[in-house]
PDB file of N, CA and C in Angstrom:
ATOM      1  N   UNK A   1      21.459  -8.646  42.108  1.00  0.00           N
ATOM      2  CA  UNK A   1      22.185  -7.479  42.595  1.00  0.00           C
ATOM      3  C   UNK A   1      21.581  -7.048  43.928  1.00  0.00           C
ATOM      4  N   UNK A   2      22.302  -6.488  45.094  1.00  0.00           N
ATOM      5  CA  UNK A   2      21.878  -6.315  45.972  1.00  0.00           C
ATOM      6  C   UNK A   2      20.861  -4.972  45.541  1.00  0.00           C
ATOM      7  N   UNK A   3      20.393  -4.200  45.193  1.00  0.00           N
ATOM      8  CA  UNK A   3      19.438  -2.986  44.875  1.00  0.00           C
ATOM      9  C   UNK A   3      18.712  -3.665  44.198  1.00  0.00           C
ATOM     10  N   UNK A   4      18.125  -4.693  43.643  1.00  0.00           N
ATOM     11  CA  UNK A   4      16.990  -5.328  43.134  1.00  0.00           C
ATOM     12  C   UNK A   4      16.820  -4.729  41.717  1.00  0.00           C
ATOM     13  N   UNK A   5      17.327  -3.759  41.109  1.00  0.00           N
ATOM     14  CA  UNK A   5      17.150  -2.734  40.063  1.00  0.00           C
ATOM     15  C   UNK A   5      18.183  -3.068  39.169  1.00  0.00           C
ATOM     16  N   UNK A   6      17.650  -3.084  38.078  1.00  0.00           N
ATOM     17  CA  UNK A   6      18.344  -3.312  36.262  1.00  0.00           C
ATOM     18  C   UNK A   6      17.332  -2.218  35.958  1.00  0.00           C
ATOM     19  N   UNK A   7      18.510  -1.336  34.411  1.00  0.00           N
ATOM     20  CA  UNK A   7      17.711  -0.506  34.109  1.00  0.00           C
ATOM     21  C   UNK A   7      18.295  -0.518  32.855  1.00  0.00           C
ATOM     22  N   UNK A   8      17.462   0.496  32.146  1.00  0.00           N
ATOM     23  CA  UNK A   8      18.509   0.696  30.742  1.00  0.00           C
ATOM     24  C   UNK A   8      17.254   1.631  29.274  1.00  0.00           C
ATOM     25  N   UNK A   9      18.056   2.108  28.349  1.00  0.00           N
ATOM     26  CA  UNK A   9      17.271   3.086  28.290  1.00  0.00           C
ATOM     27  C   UNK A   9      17.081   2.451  26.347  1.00  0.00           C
ATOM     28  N   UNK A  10      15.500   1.929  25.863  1.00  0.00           N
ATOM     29  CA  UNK A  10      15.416   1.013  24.467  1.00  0.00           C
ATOM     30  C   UNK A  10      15.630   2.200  23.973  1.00  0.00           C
ATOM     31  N   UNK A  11      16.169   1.776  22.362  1.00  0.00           N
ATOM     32  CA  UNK A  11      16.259   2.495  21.626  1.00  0.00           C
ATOM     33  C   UNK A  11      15.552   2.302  20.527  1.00  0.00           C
ATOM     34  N   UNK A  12      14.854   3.069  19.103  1.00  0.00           N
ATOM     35  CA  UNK A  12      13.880   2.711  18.464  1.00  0.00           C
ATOM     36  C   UNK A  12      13.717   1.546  18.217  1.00  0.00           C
ATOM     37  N   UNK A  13      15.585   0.567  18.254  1.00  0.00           N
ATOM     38  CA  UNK A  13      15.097  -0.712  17.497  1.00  0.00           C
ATOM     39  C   UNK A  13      14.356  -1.651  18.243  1.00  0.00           C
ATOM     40  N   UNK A  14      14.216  -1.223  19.495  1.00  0.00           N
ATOM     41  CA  UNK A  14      13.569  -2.203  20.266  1.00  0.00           C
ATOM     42  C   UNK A  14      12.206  -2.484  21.099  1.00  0.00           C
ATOM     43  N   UNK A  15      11.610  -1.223  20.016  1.00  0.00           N
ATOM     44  CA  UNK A  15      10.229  -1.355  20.355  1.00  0.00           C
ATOM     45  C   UNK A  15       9.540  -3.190  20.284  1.00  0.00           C
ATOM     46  N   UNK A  16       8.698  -3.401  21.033  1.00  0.00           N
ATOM     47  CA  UNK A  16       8.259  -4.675  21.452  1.00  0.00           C
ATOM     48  C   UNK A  16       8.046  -5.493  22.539  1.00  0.00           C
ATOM     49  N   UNK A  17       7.831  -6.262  22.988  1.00  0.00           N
ATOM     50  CA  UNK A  17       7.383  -7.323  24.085  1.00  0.00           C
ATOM     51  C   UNK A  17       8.482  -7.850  24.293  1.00  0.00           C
ATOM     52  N   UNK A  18       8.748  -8.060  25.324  1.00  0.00           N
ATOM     53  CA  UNK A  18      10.142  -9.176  25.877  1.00  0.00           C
ATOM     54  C   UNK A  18       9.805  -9.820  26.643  1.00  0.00           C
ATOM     55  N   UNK A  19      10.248 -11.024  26.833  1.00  0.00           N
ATOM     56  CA  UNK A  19      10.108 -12.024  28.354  1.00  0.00           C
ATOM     57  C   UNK A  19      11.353 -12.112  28.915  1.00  0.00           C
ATOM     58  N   UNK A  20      11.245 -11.070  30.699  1.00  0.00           N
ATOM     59  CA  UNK A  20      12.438 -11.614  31.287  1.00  0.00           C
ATOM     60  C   UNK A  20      12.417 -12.569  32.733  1.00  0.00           C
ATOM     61  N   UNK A  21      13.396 -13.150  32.759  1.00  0.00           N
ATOM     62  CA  UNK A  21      13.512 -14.535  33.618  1.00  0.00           C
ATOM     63  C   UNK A  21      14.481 -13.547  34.905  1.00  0.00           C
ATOM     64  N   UNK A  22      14.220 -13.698  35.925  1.00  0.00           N
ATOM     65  CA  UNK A  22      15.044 -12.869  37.002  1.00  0.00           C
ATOM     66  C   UNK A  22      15.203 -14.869  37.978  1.00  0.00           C
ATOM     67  N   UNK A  23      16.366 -14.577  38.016  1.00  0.00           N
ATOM     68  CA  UNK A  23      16.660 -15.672  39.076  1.00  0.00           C
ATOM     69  C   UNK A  23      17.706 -15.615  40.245  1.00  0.00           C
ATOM     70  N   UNK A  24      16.749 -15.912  41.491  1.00  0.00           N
ATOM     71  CA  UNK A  24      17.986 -15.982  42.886  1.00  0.00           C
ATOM     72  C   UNK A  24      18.458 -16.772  43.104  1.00  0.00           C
ATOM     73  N   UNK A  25      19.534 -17.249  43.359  1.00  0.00           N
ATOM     74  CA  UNK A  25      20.410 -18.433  44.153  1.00  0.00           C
ATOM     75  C   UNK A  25      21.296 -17.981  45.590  1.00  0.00           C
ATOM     76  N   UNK A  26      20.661 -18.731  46.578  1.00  0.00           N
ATOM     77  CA  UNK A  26      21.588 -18.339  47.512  1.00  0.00           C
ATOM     78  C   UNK A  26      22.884 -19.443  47.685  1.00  0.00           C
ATOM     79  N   UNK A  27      23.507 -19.353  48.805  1.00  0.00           N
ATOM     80  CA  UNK A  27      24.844 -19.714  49.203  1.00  0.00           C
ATOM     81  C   UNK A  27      25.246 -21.715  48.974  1.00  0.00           C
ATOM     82  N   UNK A  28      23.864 -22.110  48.880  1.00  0.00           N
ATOM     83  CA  UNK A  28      23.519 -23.615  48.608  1.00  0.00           C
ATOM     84  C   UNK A  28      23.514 -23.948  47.434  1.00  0.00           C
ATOM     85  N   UNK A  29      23.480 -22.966  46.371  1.00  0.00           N
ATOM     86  CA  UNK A  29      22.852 -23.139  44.964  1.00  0.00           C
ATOM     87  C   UNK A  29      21.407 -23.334  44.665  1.00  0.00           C
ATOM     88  N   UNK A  30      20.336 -23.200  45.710  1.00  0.00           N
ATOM     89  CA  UNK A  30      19.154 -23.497  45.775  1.00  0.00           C
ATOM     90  C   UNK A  30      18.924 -22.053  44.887  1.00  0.00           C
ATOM     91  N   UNK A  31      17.930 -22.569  43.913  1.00  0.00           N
ATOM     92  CA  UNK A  31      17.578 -21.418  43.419  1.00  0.00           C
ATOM     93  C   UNK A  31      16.094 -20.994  42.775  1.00  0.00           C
ATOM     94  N   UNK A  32      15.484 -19.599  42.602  1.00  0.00           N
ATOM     95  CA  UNK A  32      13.952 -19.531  42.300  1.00  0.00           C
ATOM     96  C   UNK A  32      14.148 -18.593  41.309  1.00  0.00           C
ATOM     97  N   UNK A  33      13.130 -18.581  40.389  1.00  0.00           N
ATOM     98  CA  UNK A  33      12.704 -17.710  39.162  1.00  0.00           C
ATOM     99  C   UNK A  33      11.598 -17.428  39.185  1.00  0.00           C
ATOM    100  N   UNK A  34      11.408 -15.996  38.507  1.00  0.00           N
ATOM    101  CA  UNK A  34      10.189 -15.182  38.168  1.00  0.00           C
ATOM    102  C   UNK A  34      10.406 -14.762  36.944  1.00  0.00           C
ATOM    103  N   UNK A  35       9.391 -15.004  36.324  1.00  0.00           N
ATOM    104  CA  UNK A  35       9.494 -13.687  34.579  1.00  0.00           C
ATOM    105  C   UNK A  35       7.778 -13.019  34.724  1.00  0.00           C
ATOM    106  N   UNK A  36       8.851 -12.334  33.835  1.00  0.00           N
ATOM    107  CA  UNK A  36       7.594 -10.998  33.247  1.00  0.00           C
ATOM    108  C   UNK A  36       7.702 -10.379  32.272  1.00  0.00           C
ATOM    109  N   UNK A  37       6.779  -9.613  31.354  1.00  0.00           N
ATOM    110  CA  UNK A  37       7.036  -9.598  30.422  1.00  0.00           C
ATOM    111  C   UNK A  37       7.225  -7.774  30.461  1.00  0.00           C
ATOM    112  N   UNK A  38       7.859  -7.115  29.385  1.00  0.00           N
ATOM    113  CA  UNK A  38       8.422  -5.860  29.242  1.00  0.00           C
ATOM    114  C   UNK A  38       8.297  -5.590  28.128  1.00  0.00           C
ATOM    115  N   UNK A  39       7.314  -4.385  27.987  1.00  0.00           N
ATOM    116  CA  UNK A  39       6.708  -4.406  26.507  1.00  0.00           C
ATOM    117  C   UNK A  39       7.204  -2.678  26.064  1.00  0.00           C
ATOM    118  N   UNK A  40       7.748  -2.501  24.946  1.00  0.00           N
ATOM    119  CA  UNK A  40       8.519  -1.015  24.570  1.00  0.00           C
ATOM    120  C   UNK A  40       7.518  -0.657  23.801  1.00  0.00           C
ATOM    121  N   UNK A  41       7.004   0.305  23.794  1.00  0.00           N
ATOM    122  CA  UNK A  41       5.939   0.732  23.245  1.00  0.00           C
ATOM    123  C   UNK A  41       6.728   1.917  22.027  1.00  0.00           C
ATOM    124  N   UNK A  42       5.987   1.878  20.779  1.00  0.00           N
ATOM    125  CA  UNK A  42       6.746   2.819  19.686  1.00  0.00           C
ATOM    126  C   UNK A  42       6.153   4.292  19.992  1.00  0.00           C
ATOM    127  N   UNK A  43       7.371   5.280  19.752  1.00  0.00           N
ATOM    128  CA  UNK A  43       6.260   6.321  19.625  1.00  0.00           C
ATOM    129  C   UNK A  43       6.689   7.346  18.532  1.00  0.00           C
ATOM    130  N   UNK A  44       6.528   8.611  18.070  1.00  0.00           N
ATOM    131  CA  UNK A  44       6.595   8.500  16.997  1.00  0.00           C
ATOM    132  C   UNK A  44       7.932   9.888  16.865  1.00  0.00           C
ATOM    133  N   UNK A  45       8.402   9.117  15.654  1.00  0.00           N
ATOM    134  CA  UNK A  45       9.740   9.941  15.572  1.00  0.00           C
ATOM    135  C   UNK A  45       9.716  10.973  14.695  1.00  0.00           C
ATOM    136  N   UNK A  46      10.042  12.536  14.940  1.00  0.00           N
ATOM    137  CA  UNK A  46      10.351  13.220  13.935  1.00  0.00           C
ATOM    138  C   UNK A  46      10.850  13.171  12.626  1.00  0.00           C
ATOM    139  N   UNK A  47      10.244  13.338  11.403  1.00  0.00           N
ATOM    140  CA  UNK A  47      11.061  13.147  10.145  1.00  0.00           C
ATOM    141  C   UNK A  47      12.177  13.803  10.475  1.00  0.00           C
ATOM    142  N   UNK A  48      13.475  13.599   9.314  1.00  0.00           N
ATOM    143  CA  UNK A  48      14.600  14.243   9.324  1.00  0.00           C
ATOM    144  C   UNK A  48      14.555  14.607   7.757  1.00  0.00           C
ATOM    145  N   UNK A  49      15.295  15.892   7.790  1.00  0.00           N
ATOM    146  CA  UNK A  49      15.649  16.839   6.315  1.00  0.00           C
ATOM    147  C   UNK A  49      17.073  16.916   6.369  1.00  0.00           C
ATOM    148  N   UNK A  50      17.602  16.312   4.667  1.00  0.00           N
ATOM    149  CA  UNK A  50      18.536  16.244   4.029  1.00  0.00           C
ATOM    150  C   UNK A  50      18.995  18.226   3.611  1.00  0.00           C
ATOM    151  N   UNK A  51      20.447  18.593   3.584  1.00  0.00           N
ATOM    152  CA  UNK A  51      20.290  19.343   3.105  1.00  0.00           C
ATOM    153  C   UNK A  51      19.601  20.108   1.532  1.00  0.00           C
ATOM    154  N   UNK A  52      19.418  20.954   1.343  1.00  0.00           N
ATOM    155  CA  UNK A  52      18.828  21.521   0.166  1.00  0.00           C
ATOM    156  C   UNK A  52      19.799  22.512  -0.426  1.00  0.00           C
ATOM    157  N   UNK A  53      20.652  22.529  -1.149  1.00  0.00           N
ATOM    158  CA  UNK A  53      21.450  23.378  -1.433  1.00  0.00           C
ATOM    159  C   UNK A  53      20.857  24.678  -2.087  1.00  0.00           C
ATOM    160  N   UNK A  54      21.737  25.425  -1.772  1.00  0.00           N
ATOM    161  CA  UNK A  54      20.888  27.357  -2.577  1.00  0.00           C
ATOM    162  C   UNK A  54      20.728  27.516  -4.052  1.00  0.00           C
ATOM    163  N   UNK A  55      19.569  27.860  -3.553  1.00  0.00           N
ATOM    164  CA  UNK A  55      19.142  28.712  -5.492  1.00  0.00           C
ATOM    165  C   UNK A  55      19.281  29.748  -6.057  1.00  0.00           C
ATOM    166  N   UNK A  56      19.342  30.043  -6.788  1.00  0.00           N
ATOM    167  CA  UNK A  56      19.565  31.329  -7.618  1.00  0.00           C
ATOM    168  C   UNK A  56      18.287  32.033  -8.452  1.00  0.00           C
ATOM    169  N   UNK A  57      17.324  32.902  -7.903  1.00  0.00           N
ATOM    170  CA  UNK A  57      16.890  33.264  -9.311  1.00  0.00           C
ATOM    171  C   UNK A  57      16.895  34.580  -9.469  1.00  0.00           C
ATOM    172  N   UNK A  58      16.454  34.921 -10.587  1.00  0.00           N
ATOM    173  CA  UNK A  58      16.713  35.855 -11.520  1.00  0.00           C
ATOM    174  C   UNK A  58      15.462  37.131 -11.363  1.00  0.00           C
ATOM    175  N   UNK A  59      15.337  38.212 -10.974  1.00  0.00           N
ATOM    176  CA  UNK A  59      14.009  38.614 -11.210  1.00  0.00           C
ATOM    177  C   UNK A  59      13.324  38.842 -11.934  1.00  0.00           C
ATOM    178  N   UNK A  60      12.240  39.060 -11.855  1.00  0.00           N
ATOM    179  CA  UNK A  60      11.019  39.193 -12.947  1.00  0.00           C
ATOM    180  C   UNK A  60      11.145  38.095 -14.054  1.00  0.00           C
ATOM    181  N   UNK A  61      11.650  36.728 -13.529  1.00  0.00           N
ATOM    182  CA  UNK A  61      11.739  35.592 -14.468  1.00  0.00           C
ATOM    183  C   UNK A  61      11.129  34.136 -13.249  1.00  0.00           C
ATOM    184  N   UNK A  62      10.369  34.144 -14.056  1.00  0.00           N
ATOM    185  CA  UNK A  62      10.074  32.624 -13.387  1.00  0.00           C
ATOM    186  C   UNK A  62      11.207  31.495 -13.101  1.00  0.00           C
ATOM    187  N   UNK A  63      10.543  31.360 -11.291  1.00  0.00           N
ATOM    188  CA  UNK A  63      11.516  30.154 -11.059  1.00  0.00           C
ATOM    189  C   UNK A  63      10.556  28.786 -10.661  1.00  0.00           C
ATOM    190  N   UNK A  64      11.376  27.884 -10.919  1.00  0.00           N
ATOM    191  CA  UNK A  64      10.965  26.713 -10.572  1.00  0.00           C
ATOM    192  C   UNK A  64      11.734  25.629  -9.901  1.00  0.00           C
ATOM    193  N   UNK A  65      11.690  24.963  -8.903  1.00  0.00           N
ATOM    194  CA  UNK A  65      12.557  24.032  -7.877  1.00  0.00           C
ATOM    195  C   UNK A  65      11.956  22.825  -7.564  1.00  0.00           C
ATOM    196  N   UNK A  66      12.449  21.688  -8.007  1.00  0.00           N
ATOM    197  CA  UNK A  66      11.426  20.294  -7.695  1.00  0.00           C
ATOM    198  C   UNK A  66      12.657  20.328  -6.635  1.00  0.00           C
ATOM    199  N   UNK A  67      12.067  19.930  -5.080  1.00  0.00           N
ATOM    200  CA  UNK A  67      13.244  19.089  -3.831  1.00  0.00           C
ATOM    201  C   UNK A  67      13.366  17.709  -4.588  1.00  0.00           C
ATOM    202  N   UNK A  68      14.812  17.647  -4.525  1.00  0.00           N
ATOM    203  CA  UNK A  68      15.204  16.391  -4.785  1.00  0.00           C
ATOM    204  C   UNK A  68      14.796  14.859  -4.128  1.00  0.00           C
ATOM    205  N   UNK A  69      14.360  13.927  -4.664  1.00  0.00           N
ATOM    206  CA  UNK A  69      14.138  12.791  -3.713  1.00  0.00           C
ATOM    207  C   UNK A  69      14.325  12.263  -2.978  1.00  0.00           C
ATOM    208  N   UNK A  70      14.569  11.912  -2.077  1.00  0.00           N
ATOM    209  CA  UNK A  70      15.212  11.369  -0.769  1.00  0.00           C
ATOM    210  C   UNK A  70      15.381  12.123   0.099  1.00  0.00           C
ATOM    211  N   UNK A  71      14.935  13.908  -0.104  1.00  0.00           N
ATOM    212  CA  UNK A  71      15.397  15.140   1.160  1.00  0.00           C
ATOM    213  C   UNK A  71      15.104  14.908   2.107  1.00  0.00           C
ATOM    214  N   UNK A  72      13.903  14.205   2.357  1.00  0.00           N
ATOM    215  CA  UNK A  72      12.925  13.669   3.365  1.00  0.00           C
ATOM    216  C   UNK A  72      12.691  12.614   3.741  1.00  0.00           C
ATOM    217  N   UNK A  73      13.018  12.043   4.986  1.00  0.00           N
ATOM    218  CA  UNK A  73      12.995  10.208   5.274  1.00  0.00           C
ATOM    219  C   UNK A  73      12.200  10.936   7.193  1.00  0.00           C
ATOM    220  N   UNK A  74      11.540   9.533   7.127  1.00  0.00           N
ATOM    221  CA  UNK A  74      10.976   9.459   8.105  1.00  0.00           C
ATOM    222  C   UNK A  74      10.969   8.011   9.298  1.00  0.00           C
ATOM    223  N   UNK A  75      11.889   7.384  10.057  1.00  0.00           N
ATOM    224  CA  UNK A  75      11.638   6.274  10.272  1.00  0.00           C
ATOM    225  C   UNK A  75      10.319   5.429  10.646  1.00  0.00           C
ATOM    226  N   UNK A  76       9.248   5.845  10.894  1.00  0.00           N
ATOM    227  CA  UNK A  76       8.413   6.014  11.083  1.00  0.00           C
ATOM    228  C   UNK A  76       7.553   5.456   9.965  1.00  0.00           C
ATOM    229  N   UNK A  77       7.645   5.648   9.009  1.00  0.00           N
ATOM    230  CA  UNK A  77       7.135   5.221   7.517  1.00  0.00           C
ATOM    231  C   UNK A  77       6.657   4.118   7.207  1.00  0.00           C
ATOM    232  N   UNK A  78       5.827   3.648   6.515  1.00  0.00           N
ATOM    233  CA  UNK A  78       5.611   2.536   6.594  1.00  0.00           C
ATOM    234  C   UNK A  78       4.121   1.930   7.108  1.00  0.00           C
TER     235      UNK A  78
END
């Protein structure tokens, strides 16, 4: 490209190392290559919360609420 510039913006799935090959050819077909490598570094993602639907209690009576399993995921995990 005449501006020498590729850009673009990874998204979590692509944290990692890449090898890229950049190649010129001029008007002859004569042509040269360079690579390098492009490494996405992870960083760390906010958990996300499932809703929790409303409770009800009663006064002067004991309440009790286990959050359901799965309210909470984190991609990150692991």
């Amino acid at each position: 490209a005449a501006t020498r510039t590729f850009s673009g913006t990874p998204t979590n799935d692509d944290v990692g190392a890449i090898s890229i090959k950049v190649t010129a050819t001029d008007g002859s077909d004569a042509s040269v290559s360079s690579s390098f490598s492009l490494t996405v570094a992870n960083v760390n993602d906010a958990p996300t919360a499932g809703v929790i639907s409303a409770q009800s209690a009663t006064e002067d009576s004991a309440f009790s609420f286990t959050v359901p399993a799965g309210t909470f995921s984190d991609v990150d995990a692991g």
